[in-house]
Protein backbone atom coordinates (compact mmCIF):
# COMPACT_ATOMS: atom_id res chain seq x y z
CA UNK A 1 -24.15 90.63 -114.37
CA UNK A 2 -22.04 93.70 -115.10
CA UNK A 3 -21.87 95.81 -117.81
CA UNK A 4 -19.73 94.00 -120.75
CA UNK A 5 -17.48 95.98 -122.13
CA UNK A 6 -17.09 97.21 -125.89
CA UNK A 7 -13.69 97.11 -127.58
CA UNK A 8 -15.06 96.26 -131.41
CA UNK A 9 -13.45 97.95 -134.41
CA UNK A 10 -13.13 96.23 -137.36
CA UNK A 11 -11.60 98.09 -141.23
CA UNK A 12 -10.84 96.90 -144.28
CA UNK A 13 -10.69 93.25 -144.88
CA UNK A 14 -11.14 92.57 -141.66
CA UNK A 15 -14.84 94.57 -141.41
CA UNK A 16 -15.48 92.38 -144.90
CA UNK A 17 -17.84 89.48 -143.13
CA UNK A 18 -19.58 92.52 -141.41
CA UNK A 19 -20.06 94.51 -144.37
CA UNK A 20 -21.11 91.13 -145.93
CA UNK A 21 -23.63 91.05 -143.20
CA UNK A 22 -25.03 94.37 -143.74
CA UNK A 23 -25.23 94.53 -147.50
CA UNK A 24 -26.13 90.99 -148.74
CA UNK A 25 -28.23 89.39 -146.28
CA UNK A 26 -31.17 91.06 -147.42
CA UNK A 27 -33.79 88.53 -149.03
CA UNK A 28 -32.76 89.46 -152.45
CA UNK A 29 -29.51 89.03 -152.39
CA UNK A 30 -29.57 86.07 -149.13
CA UNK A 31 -32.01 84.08 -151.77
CA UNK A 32 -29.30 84.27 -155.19
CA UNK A 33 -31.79 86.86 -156.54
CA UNK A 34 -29.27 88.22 -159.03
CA UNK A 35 -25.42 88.36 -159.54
CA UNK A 36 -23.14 89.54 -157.28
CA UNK A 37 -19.67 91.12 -157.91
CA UNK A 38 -17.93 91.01 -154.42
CA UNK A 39 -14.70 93.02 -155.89
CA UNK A 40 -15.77 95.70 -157.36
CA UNK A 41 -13.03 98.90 -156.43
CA UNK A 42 -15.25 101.86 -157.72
CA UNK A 43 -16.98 100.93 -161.10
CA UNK A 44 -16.88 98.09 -163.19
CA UNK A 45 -17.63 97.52 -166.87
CA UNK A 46 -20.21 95.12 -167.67
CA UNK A 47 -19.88 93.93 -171.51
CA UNK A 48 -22.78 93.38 -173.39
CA UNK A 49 -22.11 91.26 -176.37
CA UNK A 50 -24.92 90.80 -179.08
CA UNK A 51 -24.11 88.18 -182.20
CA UNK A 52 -25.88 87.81 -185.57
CA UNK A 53 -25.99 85.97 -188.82
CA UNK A 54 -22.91 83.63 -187.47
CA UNK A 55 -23.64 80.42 -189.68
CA UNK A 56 -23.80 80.33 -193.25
CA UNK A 57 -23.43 77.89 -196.16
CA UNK A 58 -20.23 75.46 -196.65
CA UNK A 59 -17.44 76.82 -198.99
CA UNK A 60 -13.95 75.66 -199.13
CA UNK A 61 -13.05 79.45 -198.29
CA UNK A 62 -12.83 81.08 -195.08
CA UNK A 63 -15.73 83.57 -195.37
CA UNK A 64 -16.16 85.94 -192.69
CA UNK A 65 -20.14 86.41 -192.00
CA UNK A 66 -22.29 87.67 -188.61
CA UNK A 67 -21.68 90.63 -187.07
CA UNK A 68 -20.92 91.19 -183.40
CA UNK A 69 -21.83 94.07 -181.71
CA UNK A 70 -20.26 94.95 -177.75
CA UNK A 71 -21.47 97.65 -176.18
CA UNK A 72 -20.87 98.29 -171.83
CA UNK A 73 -22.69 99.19 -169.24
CA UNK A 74 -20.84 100.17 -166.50
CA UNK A 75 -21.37 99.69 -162.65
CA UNK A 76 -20.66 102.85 -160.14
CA UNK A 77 -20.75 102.52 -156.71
CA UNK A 78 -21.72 104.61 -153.83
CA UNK A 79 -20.16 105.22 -150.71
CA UNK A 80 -22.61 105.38 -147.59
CA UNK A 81 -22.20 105.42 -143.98
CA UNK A 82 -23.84 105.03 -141.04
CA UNK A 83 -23.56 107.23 -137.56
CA UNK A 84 -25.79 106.88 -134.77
CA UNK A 85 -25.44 107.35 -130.82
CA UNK A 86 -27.55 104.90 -128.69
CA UNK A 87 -28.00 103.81 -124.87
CA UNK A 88 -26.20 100.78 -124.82
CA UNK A 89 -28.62 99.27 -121.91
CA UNK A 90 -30.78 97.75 -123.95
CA UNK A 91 -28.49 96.03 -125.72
CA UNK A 92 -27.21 94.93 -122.22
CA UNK A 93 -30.32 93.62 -121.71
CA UNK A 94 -30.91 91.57 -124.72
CA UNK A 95 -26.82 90.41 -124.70
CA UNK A 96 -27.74 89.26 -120.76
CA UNK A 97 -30.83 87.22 -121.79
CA UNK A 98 -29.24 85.56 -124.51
CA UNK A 99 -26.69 84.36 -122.23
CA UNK A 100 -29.30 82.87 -119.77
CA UNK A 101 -30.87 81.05 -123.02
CA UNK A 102 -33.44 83.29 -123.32
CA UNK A 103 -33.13 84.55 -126.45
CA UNK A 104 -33.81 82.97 -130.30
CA UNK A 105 -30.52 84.52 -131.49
CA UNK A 106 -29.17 81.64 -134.17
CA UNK A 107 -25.73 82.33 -133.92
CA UNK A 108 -24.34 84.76 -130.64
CA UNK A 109 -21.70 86.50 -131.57
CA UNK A 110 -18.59 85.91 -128.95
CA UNK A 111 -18.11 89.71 -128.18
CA UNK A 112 -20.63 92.05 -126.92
CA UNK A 113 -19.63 94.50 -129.49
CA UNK A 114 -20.30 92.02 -132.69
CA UNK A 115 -23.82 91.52 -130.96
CA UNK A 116 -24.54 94.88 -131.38
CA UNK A 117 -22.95 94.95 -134.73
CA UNK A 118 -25.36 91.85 -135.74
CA UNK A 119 -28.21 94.49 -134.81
CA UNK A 120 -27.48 97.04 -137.10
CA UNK A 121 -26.16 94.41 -139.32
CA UNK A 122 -30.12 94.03 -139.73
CA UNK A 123 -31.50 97.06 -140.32
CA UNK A 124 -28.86 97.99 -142.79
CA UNK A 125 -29.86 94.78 -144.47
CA UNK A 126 -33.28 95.73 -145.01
CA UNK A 127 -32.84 99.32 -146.59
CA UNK A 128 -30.07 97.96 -148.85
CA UNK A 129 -33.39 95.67 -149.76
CA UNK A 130 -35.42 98.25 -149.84
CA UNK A 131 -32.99 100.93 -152.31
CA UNK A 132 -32.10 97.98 -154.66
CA UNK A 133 -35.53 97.87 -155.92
CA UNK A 134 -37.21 100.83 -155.29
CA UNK A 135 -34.31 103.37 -154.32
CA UNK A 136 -34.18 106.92 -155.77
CA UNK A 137 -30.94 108.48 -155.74
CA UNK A 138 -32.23 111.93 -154.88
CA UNK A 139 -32.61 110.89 -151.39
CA UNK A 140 -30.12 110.64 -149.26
CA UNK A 141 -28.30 107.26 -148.61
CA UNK A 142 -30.17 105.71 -151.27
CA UNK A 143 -29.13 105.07 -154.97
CA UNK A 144 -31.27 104.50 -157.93
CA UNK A 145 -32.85 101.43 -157.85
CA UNK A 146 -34.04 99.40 -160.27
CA UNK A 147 -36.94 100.34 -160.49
CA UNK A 148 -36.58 103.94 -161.16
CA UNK A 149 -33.75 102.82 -163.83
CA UNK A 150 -36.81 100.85 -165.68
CA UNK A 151 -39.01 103.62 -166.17
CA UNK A 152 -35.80 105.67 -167.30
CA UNK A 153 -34.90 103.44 -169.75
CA UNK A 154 -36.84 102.70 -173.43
CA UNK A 155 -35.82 99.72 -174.40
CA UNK A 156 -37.30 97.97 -171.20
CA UNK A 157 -40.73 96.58 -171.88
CA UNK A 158 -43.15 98.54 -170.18
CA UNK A 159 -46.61 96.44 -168.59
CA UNK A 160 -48.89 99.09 -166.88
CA UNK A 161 -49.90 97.89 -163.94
CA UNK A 162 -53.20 97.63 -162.28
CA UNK A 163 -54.41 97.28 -158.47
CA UNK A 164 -53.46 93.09 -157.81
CA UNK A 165 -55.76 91.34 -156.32
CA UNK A 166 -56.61 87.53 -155.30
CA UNK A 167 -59.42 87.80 -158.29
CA UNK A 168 -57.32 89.38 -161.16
CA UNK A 169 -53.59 88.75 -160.64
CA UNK A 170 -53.35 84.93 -162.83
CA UNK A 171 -54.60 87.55 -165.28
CA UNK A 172 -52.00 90.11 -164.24
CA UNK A 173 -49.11 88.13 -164.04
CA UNK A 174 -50.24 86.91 -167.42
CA UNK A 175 -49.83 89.85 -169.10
CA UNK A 176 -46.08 89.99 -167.85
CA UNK A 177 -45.60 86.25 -169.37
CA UNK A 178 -47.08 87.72 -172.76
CA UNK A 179 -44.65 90.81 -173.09
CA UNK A 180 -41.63 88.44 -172.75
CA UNK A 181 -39.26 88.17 -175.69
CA UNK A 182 -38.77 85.37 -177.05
CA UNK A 183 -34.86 86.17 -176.70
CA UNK A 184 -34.96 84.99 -172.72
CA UNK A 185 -38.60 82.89 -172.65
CA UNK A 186 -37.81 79.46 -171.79
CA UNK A 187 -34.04 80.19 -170.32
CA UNK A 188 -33.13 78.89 -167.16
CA UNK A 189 -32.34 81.24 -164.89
CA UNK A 190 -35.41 83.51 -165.98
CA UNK A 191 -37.70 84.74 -162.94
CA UNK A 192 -40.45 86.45 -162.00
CA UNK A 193 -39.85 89.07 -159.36
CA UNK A 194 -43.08 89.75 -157.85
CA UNK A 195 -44.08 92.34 -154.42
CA UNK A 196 -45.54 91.14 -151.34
CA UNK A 197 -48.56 92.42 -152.47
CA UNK A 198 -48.75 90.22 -155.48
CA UNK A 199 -47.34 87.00 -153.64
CA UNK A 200 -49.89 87.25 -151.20
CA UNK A 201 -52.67 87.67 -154.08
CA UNK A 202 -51.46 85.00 -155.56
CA UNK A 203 -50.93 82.37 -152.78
CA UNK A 204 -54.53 83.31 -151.78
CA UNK A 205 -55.61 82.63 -155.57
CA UNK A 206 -54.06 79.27 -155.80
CA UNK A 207 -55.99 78.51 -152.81
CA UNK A 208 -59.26 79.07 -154.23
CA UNK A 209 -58.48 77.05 -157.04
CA UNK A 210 -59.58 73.52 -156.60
CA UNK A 211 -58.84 74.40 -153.00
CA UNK A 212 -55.36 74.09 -152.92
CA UNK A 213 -52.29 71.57 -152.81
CA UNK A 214 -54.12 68.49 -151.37
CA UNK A 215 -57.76 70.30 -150.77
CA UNK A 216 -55.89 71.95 -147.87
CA UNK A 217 -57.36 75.29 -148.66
CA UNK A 218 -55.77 78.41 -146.85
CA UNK A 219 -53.78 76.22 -144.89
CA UNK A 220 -51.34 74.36 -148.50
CA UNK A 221 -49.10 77.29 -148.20
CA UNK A 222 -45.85 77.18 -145.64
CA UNK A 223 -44.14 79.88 -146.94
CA UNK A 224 -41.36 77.90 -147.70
CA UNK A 225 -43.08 75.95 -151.19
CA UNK A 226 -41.36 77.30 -154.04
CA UNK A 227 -43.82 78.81 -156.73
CA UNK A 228 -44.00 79.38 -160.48
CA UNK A 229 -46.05 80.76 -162.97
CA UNK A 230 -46.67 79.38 -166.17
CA UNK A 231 -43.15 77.47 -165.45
CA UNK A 232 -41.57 80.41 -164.32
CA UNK A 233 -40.06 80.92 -160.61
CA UNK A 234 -41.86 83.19 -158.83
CA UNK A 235 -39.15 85.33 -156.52
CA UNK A 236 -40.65 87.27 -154.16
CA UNK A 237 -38.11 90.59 -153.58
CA UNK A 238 -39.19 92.35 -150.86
CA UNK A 239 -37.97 95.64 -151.55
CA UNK A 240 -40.08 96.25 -154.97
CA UNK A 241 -42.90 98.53 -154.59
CA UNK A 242 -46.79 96.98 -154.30
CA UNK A 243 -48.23 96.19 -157.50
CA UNK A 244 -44.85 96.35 -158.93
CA UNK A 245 -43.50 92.71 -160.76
CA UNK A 246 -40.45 92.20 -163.02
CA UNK A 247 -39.54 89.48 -165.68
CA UNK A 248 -35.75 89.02 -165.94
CA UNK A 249 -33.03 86.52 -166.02
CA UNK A 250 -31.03 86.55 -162.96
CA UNK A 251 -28.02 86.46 -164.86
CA UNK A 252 -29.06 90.09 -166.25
CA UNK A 253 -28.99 91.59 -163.19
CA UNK A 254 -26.02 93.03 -161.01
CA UNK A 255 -25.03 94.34 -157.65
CA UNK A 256 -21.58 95.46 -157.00
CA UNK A 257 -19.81 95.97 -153.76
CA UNK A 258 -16.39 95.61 -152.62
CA UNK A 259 -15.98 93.45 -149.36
CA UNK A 260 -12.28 94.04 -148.98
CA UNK A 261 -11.98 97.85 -149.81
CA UNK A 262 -10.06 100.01 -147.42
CA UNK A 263 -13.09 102.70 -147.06
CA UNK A 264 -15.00 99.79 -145.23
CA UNK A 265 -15.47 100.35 -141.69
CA UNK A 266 -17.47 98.68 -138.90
CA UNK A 267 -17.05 100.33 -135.09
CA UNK A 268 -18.49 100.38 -132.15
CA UNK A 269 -17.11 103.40 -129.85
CA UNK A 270 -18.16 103.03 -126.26
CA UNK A 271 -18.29 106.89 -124.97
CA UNK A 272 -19.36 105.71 -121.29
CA UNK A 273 -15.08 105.87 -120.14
CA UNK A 274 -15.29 108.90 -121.70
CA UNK A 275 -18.31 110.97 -121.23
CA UNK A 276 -19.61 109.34 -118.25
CA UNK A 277 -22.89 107.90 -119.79
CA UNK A 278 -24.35 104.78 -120.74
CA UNK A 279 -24.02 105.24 -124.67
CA UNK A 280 -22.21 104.05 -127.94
CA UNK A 281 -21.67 104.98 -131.12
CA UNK A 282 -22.23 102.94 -133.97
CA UNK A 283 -20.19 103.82 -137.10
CA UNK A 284 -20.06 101.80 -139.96
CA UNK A 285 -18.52 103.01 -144.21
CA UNK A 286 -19.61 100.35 -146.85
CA UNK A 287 -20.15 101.01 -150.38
CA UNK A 288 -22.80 99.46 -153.06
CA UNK A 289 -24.23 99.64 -156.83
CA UNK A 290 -26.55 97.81 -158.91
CA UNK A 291 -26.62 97.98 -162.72
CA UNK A 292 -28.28 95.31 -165.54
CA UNK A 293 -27.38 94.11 -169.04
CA UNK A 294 -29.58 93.85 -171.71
CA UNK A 295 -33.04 96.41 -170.88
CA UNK A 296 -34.93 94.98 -174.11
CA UNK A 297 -34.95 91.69 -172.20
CA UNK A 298 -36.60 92.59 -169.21
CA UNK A 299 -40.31 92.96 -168.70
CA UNK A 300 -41.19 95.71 -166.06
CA UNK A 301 -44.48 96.05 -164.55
CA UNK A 302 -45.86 99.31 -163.10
């Protein structure tokens, strides 16, 4: 089987299912982890709207009572890219086995080019994971993630964290369930963002308890079982740090992008007609942001 051949360039709306690819198939964002705002151009204000004192006692007057108080937060994103050169035979190799059936690939992409864009589509997936959680803006392609917003900000409700383990974290993830106000406890989209670190202590404590779902010991858990603490959804996001958990509506919390925005770019430049090699270059533009509502309503642990 010859060489295929590499004519892929997508920009603007056209790159948007790509960029969509890149940015939101992450397990965060893939599993409804938070809101998304698909059309955002550069920033976007979120309003925060805070009501008190609305209801008072009958007259035959119109009596103005309550105050409401709106105050913004406002959403900025980043523009990123991505350029790398790379031997395109291994992706030969892979494309050519997938076309035998040899390959788990769900979907195959009809053009050579979108299967290597589906490659990188990964990777980029996983630090955009990786930065909305635990991203610090002073390195480079990264932004501030939400953790390092937490610590900035006061009115988030600090939980100092210890080491997790199978033995202590019911009584960890306890101490989260005790900070939260009383303003979001009970609400329906609130969840429990946990690490891998404390999923896994946890699965393994659950275990030991009465042995399991159905006595089935270390074997109840298929990774698929949706959990909960105390009645509230565990999510495991797994860009936060270990030993790092949140408490948060989803609803509170925000990542911006703009699928449609001319800056977008997906390409993939095949230098071998040119330069006489066997390589590519992989260029892809995208821009992203994250920001969250109300901080005195969110529980951070660390």
């Amino acid at each position: 089987m010859s060489k295929p051949t590499i004519t892929t360039s997508y920009s603007g709306a056209s790159a948007s299912k790509f960029i969509a690819a890149q940015l939101l198939e992450g397990s965060t964002l893939a599993n409804g982890g938070m809101e998304i705002m698909p059309n955002v151009k550069h920033k976007s204000v979120i309003q925060k709207v805070d009501v008190s004192g609305l209801i008072a006692n009958a007259t035959c007057d119109f009596t103005d009572a309550g105050t409401v108080a709106i105050s913004e937060r406002v959403i900025t994103l980043e523009e990123f890219q991505v350029n790398i050169k790379f031997c395109t035979k291994q992706f030969v190799d892979s494309w050519e086995s997938a076309a035998l059936g040899s390959s788990t690939f769900k979907n195959m992409p009809a053009a050579f080019g979108d299967f290597i864009i589906a490659n990188f589509a990964n990777q980029i997936a996983a630090s955009v994971e990786s930065n909305i959680w635990a991203g610090t803006n002073s390195v480079a392609g990264s932004i501030d993630g939400f953790e390092t917003l937490w610590a900035a900000d006061t009115d988030v409700i600090d939980v100092t964290a210890g080491t997790v383990t199978a033995s202590n974290v019911i009584a960890e993830l306890g101490k989260i369930l005790d900070a939260s106000p009383n303003a979001v406890y009970g609400k329906e989209d609130l969840t429990l963002y946990v690490s891998k670190n404390i999923m896994k202590a946890y699965v393994r404590a659950l275990a030991a308890q009465g042995g399991g779902y159905e006595n089935r010991v270390n074997m109840w858990y298929d990774m698929n079982t949706p959990l909960s603490f105390d009645g509230v959804p565990l999510f495991l996001a797994e860009g936060l740090s270990d030993n790092t958990a949140a408490l948060a509506q989803k609803s509170n919390l925000y990542f911006g992008t703009n699928l449609v925005d001319d800056m977008n770019t997906v390409r993939v430049i095949d230098t071998s007609e040119t330069l006489g090699d066997q390589n590519a270059r992989f260029v892809s533009r995208f821009s992203y942001g994250i920001q969250y509502g109300f901080g005195n309503e969110i529980v951070f642990y660390s």
